[in-house]
PDB file of N, CA and C in Angstrom:
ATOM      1  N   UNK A   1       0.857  -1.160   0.000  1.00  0.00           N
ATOM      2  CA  UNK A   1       0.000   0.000   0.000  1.00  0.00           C
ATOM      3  C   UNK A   1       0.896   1.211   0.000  1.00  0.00           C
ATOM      4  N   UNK A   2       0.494   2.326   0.586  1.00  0.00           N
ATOM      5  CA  UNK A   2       1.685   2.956   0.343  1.00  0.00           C
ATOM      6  C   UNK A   2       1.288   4.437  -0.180  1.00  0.00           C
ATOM      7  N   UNK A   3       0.043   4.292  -0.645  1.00  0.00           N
ATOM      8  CA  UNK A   3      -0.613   5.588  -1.317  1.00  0.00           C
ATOM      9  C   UNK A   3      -1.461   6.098  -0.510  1.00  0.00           C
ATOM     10  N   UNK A   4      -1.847   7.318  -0.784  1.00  0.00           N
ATOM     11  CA  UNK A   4      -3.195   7.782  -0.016  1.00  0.00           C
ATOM     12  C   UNK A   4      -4.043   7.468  -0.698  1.00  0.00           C
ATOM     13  N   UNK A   5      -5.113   7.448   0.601  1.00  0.00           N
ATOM     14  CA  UNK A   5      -6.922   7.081   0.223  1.00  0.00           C
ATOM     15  C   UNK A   5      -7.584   8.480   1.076  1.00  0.00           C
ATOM     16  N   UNK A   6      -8.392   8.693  -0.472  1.00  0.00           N
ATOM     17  CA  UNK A   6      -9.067  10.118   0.075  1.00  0.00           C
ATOM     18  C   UNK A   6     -10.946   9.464   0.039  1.00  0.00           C
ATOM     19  N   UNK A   7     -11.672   9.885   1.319  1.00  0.00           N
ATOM     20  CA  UNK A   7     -12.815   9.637   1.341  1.00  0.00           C
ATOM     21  C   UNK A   7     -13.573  10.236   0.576  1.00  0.00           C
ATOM     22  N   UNK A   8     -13.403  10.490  -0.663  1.00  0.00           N
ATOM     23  CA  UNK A   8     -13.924  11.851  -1.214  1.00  0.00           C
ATOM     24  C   UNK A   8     -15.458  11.898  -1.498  1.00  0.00           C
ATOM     25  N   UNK A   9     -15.774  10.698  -1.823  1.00  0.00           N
ATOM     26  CA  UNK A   9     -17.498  10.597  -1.073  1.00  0.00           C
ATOM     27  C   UNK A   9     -17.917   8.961  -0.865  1.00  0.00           C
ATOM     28  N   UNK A  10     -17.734   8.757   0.082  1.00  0.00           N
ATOM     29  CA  UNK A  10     -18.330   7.684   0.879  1.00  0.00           C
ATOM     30  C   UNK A  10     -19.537   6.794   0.994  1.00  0.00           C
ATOM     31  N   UNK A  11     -20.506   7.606   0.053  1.00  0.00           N
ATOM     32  CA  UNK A  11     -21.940   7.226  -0.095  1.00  0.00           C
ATOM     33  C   UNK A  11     -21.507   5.899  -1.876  1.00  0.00           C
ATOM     34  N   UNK A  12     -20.650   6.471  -2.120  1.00  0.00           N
ATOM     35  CA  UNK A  12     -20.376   5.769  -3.720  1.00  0.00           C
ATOM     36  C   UNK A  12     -19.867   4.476  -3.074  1.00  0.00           C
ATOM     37  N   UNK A  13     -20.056   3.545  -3.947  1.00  0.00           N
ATOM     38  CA  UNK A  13     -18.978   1.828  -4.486  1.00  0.00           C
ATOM     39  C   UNK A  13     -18.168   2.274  -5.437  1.00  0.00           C
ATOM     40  N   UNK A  14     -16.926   2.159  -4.544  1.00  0.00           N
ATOM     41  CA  UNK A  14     -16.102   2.303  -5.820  1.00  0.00           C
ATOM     42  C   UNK A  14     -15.059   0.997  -6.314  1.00  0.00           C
ATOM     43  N   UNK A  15     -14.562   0.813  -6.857  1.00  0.00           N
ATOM     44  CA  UNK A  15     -13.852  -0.230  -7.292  1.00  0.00           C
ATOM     45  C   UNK A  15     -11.996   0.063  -7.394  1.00  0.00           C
ATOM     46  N   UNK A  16     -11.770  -0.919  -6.700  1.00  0.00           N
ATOM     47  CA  UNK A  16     -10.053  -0.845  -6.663  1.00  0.00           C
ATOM     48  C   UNK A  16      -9.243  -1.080  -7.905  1.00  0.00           C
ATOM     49  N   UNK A  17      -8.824  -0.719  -8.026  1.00  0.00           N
ATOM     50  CA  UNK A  17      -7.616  -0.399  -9.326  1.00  0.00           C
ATOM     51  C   UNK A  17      -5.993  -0.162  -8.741  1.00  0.00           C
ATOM     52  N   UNK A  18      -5.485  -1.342  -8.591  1.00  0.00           N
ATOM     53  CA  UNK A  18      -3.983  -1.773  -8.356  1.00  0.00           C
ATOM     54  C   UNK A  18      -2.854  -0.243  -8.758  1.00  0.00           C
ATOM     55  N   UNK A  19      -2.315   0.320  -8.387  1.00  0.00           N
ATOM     56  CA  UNK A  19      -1.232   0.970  -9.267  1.00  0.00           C
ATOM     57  C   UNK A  19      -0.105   0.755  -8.702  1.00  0.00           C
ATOM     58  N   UNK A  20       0.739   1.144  -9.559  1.00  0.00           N
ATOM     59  CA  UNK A  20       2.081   1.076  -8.766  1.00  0.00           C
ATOM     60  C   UNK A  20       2.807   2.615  -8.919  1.00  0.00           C
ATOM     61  N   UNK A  21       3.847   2.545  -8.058  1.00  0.00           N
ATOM     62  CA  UNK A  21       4.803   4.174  -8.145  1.00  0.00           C
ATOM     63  C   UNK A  21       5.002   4.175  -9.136  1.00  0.00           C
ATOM     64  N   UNK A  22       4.761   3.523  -9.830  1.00  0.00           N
ATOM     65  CA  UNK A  22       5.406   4.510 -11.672  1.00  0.00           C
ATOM     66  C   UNK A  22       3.870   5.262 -12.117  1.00  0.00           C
ATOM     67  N   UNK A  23       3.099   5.146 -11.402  1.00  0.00           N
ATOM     68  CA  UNK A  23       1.604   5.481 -11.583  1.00  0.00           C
ATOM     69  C   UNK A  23       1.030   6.705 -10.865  1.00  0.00           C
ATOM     70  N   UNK A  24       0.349   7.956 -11.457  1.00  0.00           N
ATOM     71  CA  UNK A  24      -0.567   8.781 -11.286  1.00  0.00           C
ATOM     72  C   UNK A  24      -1.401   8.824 -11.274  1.00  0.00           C
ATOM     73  N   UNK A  25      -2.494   8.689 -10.295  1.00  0.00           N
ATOM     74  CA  UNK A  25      -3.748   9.078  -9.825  1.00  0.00           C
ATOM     75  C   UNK A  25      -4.354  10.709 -10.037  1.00  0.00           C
ATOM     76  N   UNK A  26      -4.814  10.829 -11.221  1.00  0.00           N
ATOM     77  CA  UNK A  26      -5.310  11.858 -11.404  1.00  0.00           C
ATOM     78  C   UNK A  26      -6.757  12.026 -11.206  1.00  0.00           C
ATOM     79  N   UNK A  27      -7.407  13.112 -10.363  1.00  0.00           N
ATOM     80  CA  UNK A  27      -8.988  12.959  -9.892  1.00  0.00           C
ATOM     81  C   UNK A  27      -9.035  14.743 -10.339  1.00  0.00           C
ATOM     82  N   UNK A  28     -10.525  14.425 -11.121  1.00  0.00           N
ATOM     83  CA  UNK A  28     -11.126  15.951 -11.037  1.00  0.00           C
ATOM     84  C   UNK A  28     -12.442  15.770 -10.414  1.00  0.00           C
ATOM     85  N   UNK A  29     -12.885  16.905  -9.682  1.00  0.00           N
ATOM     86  CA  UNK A  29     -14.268  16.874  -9.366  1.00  0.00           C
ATOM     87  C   UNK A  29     -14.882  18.266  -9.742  1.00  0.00           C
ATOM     88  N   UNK A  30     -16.037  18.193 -10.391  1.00  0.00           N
ATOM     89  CA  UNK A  30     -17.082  19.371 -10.868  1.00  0.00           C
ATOM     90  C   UNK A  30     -16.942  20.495 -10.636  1.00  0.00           C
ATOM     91  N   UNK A  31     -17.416  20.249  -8.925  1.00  0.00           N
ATOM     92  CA  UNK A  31     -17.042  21.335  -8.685  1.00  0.00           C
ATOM     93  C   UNK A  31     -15.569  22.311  -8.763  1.00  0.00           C
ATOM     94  N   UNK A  32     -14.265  21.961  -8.502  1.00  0.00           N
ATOM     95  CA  UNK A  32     -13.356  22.909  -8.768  1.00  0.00           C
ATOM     96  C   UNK A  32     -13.037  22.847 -10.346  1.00  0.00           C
ATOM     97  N   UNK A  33     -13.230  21.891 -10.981  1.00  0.00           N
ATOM     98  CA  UNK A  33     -12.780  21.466 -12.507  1.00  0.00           C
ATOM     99  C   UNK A  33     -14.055  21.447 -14.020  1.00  0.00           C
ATOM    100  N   UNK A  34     -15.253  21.206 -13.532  1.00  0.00           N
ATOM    101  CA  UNK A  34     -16.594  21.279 -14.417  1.00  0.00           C
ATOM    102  C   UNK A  34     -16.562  19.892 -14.471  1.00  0.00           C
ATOM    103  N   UNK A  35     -15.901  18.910 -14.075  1.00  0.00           N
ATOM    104  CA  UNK A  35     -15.727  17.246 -14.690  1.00  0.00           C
ATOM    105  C   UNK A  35     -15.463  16.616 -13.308  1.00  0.00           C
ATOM    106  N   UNK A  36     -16.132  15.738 -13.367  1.00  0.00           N
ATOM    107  CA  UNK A  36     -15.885  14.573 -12.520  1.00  0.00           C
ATOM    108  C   UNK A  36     -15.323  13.446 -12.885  1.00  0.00           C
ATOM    109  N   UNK A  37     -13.512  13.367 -12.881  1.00  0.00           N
ATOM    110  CA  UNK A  37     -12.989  12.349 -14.043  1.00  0.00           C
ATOM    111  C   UNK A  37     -11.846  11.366 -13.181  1.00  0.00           C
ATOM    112  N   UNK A  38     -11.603  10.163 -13.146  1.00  0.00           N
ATOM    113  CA  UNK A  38     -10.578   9.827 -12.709  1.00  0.00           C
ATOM    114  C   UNK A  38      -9.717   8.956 -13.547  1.00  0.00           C
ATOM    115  N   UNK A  39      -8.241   9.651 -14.016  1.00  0.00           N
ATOM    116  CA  UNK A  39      -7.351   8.934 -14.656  1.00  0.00           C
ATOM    117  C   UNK A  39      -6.424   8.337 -14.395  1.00  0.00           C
ATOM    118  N   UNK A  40      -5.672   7.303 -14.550  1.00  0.00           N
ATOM    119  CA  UNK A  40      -4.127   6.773 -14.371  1.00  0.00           C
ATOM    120  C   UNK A  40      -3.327   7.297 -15.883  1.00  0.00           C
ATOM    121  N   UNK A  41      -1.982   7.666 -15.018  1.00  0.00           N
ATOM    122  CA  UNK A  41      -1.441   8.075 -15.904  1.00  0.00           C
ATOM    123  C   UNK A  41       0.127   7.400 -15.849  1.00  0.00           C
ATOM    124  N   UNK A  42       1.026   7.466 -16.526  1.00  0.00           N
ATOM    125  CA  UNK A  42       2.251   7.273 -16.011  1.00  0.00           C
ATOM    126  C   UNK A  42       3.319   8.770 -15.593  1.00  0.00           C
ATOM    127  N   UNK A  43       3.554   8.286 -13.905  1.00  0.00           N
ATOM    128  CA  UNK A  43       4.256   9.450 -13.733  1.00  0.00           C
ATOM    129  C   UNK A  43       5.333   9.651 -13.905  1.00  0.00           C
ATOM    130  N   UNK A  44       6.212  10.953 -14.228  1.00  0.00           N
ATOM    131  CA  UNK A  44       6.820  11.668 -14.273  1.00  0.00           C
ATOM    132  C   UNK A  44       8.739  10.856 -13.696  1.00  0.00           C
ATOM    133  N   UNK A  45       9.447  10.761 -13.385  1.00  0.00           N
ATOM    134  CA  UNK A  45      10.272  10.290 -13.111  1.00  0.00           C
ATOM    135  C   UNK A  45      10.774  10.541 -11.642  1.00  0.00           C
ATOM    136  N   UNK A  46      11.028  10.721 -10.585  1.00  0.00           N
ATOM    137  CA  UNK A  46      11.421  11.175  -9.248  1.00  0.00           C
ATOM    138  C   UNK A  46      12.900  12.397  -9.717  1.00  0.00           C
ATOM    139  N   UNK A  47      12.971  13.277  -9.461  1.00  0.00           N
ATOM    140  CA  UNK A  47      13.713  14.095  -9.389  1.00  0.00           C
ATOM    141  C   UNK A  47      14.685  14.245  -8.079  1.00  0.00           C
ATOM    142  N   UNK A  48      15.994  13.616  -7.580  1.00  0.00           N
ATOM    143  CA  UNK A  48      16.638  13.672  -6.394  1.00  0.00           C
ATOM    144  C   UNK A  48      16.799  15.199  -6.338  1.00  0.00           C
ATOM    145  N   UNK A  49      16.732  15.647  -4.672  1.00  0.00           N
ATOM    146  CA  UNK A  49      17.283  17.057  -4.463  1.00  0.00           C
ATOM    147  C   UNK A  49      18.584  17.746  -5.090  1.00  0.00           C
ATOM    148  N   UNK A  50      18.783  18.768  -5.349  1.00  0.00           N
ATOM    149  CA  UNK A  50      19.890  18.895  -5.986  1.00  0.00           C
ATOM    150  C   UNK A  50      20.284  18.582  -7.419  1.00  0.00           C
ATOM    151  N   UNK A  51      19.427  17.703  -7.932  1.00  0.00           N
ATOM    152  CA  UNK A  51      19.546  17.220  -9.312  1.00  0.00           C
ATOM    153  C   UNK A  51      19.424  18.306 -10.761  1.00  0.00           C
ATOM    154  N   UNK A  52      20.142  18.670 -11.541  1.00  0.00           N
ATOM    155  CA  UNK A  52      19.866  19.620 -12.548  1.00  0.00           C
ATOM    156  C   UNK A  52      19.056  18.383 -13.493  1.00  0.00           C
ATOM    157  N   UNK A  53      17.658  19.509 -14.220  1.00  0.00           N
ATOM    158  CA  UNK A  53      17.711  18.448 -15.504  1.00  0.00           C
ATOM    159  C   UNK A  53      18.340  18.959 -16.417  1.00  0.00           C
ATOM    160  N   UNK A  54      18.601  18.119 -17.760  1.00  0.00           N
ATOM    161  CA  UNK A  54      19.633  18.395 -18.888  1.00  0.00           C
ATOM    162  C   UNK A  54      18.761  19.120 -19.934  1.00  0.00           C
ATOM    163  N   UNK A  55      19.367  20.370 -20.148  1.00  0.00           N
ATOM    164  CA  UNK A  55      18.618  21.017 -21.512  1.00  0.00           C
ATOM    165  C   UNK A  55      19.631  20.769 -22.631  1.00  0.00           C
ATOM    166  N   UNK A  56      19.051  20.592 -24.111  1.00  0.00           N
ATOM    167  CA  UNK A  56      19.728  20.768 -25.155  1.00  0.00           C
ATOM    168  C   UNK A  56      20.867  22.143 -25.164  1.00  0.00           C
ATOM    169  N   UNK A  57      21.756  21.901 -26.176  1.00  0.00           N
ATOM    170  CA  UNK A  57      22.316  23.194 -25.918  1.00  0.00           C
ATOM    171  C   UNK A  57      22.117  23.964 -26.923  1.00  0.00           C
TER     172      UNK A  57
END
């Protein structure tokens, strides 16, 4: 486990969907967004402190 769980409404069944850390949990709800949407995405790479990323030159 390892992720957060948000109660975000409690009255719903919702269904579990496995992810792993290479995985994004993306949630919109209506109200702040007009959509009520939930996506997996693949995330982004971990960035260590201190780390430059590389630009072309």
């Amino acid at each position: 486990r390892g992720h957060r769980e948000l109660p975000l409404r409690p009255d719903y069944v919702g269904k579990n969907i496995p992810t792993s850390q290479q995985q994004r949990v993306n949630v919109r709800v209506e109200e702040v967004d007009g959509d009520d949407e939930v996506t997996i995405a693949h995330a982004a790479p971990a960035r260590r402190p201190g780390s430059q990323v590389a630009r072309p030159a």
